[in-house]
N, C-alpha and C. Protein backbone atom coordinates (compact mmCIF):
# COMPACT_ATOMS: atom_id res chain seq x y z
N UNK A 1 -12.40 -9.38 -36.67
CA UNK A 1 -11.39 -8.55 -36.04
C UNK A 1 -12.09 -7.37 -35.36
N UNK A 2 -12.05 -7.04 -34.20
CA UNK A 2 -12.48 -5.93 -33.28
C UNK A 2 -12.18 -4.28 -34.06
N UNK A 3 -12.98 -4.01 -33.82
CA UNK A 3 -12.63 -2.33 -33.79
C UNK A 3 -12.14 -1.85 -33.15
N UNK A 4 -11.46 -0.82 -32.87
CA UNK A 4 -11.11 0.56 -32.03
C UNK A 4 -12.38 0.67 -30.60
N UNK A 5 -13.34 1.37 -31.46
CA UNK A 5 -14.67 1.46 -30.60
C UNK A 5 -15.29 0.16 -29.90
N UNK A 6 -15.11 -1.02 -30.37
CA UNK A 6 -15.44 -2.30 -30.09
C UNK A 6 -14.27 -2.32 -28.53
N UNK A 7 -13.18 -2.77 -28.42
CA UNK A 7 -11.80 -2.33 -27.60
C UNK A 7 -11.96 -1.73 -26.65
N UNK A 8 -12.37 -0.11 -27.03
CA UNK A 8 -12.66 0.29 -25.90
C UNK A 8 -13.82 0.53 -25.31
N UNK A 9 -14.87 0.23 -25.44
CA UNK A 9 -16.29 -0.08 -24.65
C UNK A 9 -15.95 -0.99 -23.26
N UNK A 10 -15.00 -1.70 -23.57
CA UNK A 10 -14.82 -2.86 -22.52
C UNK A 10 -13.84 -2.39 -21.40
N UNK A 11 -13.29 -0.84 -21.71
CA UNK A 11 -12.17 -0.03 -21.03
C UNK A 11 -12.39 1.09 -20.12
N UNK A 12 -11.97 1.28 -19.13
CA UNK A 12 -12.36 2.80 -18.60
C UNK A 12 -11.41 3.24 -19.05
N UNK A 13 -11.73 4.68 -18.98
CA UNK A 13 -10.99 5.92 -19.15
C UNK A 13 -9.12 5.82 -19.12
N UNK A 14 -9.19 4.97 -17.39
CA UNK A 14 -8.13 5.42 -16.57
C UNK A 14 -7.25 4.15 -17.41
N UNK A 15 -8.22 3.00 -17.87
CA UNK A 15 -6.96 2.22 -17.98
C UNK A 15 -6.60 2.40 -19.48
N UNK A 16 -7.51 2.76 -20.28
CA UNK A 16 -6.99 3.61 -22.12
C UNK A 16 -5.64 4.33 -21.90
N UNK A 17 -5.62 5.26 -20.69
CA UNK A 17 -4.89 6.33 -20.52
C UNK A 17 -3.62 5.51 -20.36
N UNK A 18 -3.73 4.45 -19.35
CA UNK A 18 -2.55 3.53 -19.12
C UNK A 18 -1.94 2.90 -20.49
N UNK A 19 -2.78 2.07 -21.21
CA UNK A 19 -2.30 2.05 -22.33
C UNK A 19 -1.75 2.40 -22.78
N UNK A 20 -2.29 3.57 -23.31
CA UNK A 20 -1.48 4.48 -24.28
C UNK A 20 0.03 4.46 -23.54
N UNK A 21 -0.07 4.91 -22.37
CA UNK A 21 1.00 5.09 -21.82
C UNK A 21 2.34 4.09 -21.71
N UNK A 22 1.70 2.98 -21.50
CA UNK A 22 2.51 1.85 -21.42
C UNK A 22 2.87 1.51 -23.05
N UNK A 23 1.87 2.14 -24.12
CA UNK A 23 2.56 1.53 -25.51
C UNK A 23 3.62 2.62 -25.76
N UNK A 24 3.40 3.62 -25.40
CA UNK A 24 4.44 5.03 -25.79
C UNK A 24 5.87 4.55 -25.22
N UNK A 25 5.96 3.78 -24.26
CA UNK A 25 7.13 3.54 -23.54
C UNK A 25 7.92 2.71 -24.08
N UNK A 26 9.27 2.64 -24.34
CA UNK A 26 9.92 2.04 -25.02
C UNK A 26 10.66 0.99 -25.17
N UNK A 27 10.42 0.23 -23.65
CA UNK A 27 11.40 -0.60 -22.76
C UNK A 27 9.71 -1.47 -22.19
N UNK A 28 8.51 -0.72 -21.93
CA UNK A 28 7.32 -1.89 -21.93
C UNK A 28 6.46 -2.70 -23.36
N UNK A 29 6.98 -4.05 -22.93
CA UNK A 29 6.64 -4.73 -24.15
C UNK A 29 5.25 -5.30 -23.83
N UNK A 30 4.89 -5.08 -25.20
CA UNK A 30 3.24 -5.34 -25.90
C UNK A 30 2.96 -7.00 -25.08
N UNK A 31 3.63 -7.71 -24.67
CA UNK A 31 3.54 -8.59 -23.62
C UNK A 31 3.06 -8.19 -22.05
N UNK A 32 3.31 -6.98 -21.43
CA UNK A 32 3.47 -6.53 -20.22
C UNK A 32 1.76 -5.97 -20.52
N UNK A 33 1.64 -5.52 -21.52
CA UNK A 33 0.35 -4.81 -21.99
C UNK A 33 -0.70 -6.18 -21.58
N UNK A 34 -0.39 -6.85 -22.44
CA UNK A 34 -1.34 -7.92 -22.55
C UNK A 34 -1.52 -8.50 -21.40
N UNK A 35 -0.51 -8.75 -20.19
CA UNK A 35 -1.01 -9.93 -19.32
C UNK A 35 -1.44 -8.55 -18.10
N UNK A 36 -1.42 -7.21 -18.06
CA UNK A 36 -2.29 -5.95 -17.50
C UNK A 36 -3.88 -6.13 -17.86
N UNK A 37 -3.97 -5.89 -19.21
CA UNK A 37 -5.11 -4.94 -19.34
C UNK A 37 -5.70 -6.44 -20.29
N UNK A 38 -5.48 -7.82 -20.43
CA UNK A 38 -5.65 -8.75 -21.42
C UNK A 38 -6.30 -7.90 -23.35
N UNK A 39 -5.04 -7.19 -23.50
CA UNK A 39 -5.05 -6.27 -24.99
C UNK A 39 -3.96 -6.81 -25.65
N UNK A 40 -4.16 -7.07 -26.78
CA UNK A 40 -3.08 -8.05 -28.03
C UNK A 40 -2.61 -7.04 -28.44
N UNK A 41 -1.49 -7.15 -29.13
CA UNK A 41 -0.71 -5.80 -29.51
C UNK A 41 -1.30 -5.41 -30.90
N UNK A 42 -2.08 -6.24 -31.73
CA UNK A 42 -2.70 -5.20 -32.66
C UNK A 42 -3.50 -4.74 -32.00
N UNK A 43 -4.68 -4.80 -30.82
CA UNK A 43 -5.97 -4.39 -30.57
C UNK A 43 -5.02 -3.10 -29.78
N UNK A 44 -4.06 -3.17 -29.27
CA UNK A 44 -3.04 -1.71 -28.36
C UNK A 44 -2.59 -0.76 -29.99
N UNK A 45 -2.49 -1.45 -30.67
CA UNK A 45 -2.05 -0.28 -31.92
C UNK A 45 -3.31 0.15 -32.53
N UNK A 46 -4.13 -0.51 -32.58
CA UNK A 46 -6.15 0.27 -32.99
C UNK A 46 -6.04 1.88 -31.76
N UNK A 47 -5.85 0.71 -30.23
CA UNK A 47 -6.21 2.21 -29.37
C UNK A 47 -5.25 3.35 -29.73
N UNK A 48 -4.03 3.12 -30.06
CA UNK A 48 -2.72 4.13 -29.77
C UNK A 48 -3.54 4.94 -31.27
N UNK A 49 -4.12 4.36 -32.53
CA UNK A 49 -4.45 4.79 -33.71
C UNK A 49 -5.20 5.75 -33.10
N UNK A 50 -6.27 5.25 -32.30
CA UNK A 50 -7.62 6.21 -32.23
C UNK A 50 -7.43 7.47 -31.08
N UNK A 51 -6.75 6.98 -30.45
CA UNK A 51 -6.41 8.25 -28.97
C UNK A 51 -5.32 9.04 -29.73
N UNK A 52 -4.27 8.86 -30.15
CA UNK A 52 -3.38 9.66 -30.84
C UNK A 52 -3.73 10.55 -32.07
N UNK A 53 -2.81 11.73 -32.16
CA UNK A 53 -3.19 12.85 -33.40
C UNK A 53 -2.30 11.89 -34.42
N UNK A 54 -2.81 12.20 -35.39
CA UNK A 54 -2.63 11.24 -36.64
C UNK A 54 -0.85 11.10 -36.73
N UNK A 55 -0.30 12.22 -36.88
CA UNK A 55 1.06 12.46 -36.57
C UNK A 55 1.82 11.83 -35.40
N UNK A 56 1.21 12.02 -34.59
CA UNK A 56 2.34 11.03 -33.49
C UNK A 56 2.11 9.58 -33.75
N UNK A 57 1.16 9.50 -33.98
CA UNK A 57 0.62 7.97 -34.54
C UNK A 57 1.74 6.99 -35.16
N UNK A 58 2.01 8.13 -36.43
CA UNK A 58 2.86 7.45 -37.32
C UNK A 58 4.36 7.62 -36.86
N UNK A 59 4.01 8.59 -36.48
CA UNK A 59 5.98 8.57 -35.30
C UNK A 59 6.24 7.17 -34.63
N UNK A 60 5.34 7.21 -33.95
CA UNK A 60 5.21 5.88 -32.60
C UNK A 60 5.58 4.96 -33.16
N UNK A 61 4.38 4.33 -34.16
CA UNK A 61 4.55 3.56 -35.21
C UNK A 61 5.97 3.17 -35.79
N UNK A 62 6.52 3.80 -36.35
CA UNK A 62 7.88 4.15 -36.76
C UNK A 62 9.00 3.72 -36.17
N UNK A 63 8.95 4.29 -34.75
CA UNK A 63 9.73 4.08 -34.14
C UNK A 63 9.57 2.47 -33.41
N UNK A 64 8.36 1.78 -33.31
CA UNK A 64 8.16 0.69 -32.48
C UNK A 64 8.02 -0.24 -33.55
N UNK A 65 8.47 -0.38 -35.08
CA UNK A 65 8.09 -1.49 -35.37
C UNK A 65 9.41 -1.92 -35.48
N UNK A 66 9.52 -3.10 -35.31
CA UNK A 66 10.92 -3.92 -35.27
C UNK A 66 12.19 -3.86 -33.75
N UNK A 67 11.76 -2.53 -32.37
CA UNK A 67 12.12 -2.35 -31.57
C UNK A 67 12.22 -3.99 -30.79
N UNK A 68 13.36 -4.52 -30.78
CA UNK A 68 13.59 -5.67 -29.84
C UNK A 68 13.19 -5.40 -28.41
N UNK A 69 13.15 -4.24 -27.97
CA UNK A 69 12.11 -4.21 -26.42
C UNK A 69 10.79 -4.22 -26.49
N UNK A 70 10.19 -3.97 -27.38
CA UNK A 70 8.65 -4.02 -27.03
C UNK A 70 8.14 -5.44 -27.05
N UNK A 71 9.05 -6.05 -27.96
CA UNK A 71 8.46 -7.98 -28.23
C UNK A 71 9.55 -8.86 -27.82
N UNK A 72 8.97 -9.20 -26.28
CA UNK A 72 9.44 -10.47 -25.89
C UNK A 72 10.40 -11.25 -26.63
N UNK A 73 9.95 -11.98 -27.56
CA UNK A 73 10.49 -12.80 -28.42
C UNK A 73 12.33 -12.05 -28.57
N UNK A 74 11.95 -10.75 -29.03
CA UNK A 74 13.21 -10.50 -29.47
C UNK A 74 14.19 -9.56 -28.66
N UNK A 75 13.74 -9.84 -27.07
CA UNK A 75 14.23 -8.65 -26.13
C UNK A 75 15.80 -9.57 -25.87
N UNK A 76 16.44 -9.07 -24.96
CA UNK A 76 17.48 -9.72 -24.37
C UNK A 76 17.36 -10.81 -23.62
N UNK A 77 17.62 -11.84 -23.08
CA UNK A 77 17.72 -12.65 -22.32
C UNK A 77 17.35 -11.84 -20.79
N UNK A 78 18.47 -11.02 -20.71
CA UNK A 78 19.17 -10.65 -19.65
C UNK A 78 17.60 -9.63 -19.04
N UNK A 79 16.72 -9.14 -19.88
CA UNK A 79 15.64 -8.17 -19.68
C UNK A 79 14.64 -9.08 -19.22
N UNK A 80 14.55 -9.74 -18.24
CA UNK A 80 13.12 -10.18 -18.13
C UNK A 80 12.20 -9.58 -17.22
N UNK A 81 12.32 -8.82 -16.64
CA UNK A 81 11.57 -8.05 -16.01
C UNK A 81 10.50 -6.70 -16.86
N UNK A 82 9.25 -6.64 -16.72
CA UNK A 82 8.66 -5.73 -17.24
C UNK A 82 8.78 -4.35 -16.53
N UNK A 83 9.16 -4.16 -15.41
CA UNK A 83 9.51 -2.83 -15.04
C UNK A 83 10.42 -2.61 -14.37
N UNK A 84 10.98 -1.68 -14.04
CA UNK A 84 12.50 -0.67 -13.89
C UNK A 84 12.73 -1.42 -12.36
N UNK A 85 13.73 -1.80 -12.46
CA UNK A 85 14.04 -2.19 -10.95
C UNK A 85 14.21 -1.51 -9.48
N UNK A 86 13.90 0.02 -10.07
CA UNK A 86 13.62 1.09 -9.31
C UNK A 86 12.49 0.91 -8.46
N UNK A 87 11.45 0.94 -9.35
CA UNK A 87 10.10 0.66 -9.05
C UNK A 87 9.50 -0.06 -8.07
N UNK A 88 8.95 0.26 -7.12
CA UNK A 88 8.35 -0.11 -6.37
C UNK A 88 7.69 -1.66 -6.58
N UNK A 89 7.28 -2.64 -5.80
CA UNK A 89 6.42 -4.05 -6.02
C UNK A 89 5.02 -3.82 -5.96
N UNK A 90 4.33 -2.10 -5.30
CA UNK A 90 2.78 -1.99 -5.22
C UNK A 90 2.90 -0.51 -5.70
N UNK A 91 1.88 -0.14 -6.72
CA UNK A 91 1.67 1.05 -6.83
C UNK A 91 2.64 0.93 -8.45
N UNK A 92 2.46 2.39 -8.97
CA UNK A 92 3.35 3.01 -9.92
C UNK A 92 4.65 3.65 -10.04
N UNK A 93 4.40 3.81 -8.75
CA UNK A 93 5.83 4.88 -8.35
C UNK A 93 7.23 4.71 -8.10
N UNK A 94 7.86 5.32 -8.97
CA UNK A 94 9.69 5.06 -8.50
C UNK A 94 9.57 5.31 -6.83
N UNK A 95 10.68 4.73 -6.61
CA UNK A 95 11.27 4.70 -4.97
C UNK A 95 12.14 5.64 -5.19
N UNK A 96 12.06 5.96 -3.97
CA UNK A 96 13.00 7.27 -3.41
C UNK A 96 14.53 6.32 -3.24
N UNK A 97 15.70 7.27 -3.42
CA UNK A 97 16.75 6.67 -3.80
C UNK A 97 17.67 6.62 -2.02
């Protein structure tokens, strides 16, 4: 089983940062993670362990285990899209309304 430090050697900066970001979010599932950055959702909960203060850690944690949006398997039918339909098709950015 990989380490933390093992994980991210293979990562830049910018895309850890994404990570994190994309695991903090509550509606992107550990699926959307994986076919991005090819990271399994335990090897995304090692990084969220090691970049996070111990405390939000276990918040996150908390709050994301059993969340029917983060895992595929148990999202809605109706949700198949990994991002906001707002969202642009290139880039990160919401569209102007």
């Amino acid at each position: 089983m990989a380490k933390a430090k093992d994980i991210l050697k293979n990562l830049d900066e910018r895309s850890i940062d994404r990570i994190v970001e994309m695991g903090w979010e509550d509606r992107t599932p550990f699926d959307a993670i994986e076919a991005q950055f090819g990271v399994t959702e335990s090897e995304v909960i090692k990084i969220m362990r090691s970049e996070m203060k111990e405390s939000s850690f276990r918040m996150w944690r908390q709050r994301v285990q059993g969340r029917s949006t983060k895992h595929k398997a148990q999202r809605d039918p109706e949700m198949s899209r990994f991002k906001c339909n707002m969202q642009r098709s290139t880039g990160n950015k919401i569209a102007k309304r």
